[in-house]
Protein backbone atom coordinates (compact mmCIF):
# COMPACT_ATOMS: atom_id res chain seq x y z
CA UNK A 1 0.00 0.00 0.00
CA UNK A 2 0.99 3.69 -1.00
CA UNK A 3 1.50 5.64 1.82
CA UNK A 4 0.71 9.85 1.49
CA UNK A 5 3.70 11.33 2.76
CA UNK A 6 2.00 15.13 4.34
CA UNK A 7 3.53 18.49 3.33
CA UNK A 8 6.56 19.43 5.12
CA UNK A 9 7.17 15.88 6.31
CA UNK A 10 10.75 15.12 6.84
CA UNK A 11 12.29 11.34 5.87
CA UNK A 12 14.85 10.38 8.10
CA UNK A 13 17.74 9.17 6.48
CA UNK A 14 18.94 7.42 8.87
CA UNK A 15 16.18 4.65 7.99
CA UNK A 16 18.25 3.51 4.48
CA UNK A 17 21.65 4.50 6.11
CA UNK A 18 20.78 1.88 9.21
CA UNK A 19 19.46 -0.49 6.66
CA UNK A 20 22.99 -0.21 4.25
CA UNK A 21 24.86 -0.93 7.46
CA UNK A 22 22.90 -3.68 8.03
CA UNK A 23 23.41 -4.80 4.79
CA UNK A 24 26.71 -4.21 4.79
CA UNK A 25 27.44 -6.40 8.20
CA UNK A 26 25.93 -9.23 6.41
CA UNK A 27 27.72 -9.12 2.98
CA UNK A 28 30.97 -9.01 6.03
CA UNK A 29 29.56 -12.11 7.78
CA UNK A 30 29.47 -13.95 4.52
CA UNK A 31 32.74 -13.30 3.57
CA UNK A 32 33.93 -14.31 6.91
CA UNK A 33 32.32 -17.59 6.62
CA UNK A 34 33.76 -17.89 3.72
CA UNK A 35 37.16 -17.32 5.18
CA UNK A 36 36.66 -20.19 8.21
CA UNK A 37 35.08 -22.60 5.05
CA UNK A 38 39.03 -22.21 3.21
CA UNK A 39 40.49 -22.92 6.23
CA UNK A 40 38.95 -26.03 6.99
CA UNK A 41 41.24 -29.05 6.38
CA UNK A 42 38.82 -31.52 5.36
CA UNK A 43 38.10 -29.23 2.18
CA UNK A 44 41.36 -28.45 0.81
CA UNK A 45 39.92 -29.79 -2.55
CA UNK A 46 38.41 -26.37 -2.37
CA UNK A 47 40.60 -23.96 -0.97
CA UNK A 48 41.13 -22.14 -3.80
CA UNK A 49 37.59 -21.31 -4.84
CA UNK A 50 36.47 -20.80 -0.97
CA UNK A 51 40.13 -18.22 -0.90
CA UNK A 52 38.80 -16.92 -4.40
CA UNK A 53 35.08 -16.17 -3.20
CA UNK A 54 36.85 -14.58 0.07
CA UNK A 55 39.24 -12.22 -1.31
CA UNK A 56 36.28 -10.91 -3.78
CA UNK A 57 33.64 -10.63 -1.19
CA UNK A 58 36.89 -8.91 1.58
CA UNK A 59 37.33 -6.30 -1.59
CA UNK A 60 33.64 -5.79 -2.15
CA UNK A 61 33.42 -5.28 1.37
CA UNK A 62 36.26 -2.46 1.39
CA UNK A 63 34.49 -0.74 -1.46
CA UNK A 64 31.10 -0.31 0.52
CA UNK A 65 32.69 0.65 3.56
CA UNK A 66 34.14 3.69 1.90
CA UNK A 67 31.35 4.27 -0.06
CA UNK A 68 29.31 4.20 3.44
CA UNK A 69 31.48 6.07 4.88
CA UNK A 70 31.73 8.91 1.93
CA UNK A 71 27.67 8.92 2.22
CA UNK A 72 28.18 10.02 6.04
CA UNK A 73 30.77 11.94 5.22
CA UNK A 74 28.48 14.12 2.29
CA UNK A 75 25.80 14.53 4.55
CA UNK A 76 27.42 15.52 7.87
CA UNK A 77 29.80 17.96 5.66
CA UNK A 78 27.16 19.19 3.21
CA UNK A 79 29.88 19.12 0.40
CA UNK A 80 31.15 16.38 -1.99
CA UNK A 81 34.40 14.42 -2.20
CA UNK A 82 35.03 13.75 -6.04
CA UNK A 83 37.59 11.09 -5.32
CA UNK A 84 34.91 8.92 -3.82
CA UNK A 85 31.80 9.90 -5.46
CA UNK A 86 32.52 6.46 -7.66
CA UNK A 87 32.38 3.95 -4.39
CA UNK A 88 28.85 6.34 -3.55
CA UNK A 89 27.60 5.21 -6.84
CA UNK A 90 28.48 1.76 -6.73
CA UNK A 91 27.20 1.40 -3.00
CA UNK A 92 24.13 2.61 -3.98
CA UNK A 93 23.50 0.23 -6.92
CA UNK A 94 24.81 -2.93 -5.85
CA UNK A 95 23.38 -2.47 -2.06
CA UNK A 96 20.18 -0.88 -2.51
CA UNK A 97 18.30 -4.32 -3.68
CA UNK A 98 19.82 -6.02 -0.06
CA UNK A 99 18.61 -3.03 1.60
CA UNK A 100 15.15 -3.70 0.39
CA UNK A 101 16.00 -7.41 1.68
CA UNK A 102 16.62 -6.77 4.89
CA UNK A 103 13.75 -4.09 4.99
CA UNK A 104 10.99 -6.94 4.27
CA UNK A 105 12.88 -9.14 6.66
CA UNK A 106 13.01 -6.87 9.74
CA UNK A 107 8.99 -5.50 8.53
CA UNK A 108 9.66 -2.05 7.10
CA UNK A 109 7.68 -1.20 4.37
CA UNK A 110 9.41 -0.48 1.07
CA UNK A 111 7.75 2.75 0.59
CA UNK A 112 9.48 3.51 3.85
CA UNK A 113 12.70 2.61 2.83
CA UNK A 114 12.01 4.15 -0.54
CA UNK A 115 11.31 7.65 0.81
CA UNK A 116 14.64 7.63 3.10
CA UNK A 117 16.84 6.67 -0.01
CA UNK A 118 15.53 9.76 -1.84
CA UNK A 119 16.26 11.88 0.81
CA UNK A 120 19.55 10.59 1.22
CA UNK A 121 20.04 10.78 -2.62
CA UNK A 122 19.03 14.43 -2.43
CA UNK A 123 21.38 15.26 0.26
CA UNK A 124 24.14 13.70 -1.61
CA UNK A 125 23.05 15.92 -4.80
CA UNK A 126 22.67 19.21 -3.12
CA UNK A 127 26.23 18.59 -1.62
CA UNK A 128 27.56 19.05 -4.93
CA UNK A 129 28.07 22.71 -6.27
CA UNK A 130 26.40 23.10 -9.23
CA UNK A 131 24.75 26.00 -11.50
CA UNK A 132 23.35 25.14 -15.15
CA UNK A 133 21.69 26.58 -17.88
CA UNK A 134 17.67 26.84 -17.79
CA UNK A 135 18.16 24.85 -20.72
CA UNK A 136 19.88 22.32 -19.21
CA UNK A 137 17.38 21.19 -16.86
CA UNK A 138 14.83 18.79 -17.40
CA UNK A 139 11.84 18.48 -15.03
CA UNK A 140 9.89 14.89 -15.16
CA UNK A 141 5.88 14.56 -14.11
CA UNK A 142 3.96 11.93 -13.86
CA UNK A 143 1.14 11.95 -16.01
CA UNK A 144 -1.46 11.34 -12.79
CA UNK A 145 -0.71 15.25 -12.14
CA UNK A 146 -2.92 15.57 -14.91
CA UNK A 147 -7.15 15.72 -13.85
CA UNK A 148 -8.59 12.39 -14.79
CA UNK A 149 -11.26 14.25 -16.50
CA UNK A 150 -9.29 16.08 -18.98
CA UNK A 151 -9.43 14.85 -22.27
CA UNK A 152 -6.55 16.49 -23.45
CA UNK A 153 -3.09 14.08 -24.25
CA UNK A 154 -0.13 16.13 -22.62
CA UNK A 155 2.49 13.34 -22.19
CA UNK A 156 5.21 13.69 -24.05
CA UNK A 157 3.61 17.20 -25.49
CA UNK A 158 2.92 19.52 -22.56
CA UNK A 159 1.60 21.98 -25.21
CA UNK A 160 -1.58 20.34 -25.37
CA UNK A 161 -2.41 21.45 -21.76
CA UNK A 162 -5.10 23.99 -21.95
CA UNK A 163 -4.23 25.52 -19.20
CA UNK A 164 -8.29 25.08 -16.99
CA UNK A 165 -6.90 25.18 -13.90
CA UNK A 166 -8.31 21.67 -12.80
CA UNK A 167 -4.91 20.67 -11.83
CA UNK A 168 -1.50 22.02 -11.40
CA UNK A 169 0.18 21.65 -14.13
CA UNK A 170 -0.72 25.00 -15.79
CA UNK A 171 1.10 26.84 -12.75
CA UNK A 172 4.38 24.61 -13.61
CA UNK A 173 4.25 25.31 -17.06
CA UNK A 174 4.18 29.08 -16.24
CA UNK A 175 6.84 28.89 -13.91
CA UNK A 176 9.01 26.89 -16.90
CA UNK A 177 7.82 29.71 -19.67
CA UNK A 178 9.47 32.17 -16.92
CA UNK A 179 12.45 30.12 -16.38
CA UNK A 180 13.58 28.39 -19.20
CA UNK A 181 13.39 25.32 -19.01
CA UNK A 182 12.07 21.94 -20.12
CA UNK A 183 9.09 20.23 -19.11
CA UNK A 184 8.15 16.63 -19.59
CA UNK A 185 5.14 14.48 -18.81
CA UNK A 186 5.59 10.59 -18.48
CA UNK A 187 3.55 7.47 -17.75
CA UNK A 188 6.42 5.44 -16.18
CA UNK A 189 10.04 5.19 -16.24
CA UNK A 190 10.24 4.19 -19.48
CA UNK A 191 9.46 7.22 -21.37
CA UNK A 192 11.26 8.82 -18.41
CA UNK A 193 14.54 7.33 -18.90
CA UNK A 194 13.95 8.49 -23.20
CA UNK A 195 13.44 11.69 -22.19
CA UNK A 196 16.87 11.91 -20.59
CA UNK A 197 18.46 10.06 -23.53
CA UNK A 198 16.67 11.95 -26.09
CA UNK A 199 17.37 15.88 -24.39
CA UNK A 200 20.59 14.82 -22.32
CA UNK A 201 20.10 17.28 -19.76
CA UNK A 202 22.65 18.17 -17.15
CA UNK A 203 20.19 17.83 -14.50
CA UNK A 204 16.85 16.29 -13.65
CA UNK A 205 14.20 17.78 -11.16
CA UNK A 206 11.28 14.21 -10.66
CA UNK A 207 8.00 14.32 -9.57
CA UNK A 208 6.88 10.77 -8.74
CA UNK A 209 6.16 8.32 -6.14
CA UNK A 210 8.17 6.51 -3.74
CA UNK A 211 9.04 3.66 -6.51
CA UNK A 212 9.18 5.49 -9.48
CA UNK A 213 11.65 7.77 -8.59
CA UNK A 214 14.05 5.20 -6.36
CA UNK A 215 14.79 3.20 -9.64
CA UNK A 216 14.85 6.21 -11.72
CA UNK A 217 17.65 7.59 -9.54
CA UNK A 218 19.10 4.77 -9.56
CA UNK A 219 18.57 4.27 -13.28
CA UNK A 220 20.22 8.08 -14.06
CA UNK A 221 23.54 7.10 -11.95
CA UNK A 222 25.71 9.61 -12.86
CA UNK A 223 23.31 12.12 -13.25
CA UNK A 224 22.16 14.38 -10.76
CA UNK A 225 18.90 14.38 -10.11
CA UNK A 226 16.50 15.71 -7.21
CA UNK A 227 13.36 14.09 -6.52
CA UNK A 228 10.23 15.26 -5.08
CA UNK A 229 7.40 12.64 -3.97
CA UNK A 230 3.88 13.49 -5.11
CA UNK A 231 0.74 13.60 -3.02
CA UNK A 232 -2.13 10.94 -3.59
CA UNK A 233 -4.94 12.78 -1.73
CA UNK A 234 -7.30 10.20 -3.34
CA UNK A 235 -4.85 6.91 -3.95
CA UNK A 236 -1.73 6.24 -6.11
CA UNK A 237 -1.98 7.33 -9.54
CA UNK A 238 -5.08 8.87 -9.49
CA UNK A 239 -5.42 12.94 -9.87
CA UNK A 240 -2.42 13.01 -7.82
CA UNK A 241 -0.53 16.70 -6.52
CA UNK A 242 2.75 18.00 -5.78
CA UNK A 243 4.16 20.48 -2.78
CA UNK A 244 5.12 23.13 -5.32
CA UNK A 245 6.88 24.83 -2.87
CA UNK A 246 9.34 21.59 -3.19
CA UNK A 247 9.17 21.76 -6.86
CA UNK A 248 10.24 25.37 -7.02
CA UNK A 249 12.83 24.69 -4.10
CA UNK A 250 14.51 22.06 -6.08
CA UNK A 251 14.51 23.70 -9.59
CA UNK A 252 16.23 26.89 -7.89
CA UNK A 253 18.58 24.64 -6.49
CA UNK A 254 20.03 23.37 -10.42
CA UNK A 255 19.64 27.50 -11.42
CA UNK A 256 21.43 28.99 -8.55
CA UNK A 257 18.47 30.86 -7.68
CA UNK A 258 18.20 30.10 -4.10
């Protein structure tokens, strides 16, 4: 079930960070395990596949501890390290589907865990300097922002929108006809991810739920992008809102208009 997150609502981050430790320990344990399983005399046969599996999993290990520890680092700091944005990436990727494990295991909801990554993922974005062009920014929206009613087809042509006033839309395409830049309306992450390949922007501003914009994030590694969860007053997917404070917030952020 889709949880509404209310305006002004604060993820902790700590949540995913606990949860990537966790994760972490485990992936440790293993390789541990591993270790004692080489060492046993009765299976010399297959020392060197038990020393193999060990010495990967021991350098696997090294790379998400520093790419834990970078994430800490970012946060507590507010500003990036270059040298190990790489081992952020790669911690991110390859632990975020144990994370989601060990979530189910110890009963916290994936929306949950969902909601603290993007937070996290934000904070790791907005510790990066950064100014662009209007024209360099690309802002994603979910199609639900869209009234159910409207007959008008707006994804992937925002043009279309007739501006009624029966959702919000019309006061984010305003505030991209003053700003400069480019607006897109999606039905998943599909179209999502061709709007990035198609416009290659230097930064991405989502609107989306919890799901949606985890795996994009994920799915845009390098890129920077800022997500922003949407409101489901009356259920997911369904003549859904945004905090447009947020939106404008987070757009600023890319234009150095904060």
């Amino acid at each position: 079930m889709n949880e509404i997150v209310p305006v002004g609502t604060k993820t902790k981050k700590r949540t995913f960070l606990g949860l990537l430790l966790v994760a972490l320990l485990f992936l440790l344990f293993t390789a541990l395990y591993l270790l004692l399983a080489a060492s046993d005399r009765y299976a010399a046969f297959s020392r060197s596949v038990f020393m193999g599996l060990t010495i990967s999993a021991l350098l696997f290990n090294l790379l998400f501890c520093l790419g834990l520890l970078a994430i800490v680092l970012t946060i507590l700091q507010k500003r990036t390290f270059p040298l190990l944005r790489w081992s952020i990436e790669k911690t991110l990727l390859l632990l975020y589907p144990f994370v989601l494990q060990m979530g189910r295991f110890m009963h916290i909801t994936q929306e949950k865990i969902q909601r603290s990554f993007i937070e996290v993922n934000n904070q790791l974005v907005k510790a990066r300097p950064m100014q662009i062009k209007a024209n360099e920014l690309l802002v994603l929206l979910p199609h639900c922002l869209q009234n159910d009613r409207c007959t008008y087809k707006i994804t992937r042509n925002v043009t279309n929108c007739r501006r009624c006033g029966n959702c919000q839309l019309p006061e984010i395409l305003s505030l991209a006809s003053g700003r400069g830049f480019r607006v897109e309306v999606v039905t998943g992450g599909t179209l999502a991810r061709r709007a990035v390949e198609e416009y290659r922007p230097q930064a991405v501003v989502a609107v989306a739920c919890e799901r949606d914009l985890s795996s994009g994030v994920l799915d845009s590694f390098p890129l920077p992008v800022l997500g922003v969860l949407n409101e489901r007053p009356q259920g997911p997917c369904f003549n859904t809102r945004v905090d447009l404070a947020a939106l404008r917030e987070s757009i600023d952020f890319f234009l150095g208009k904060q």
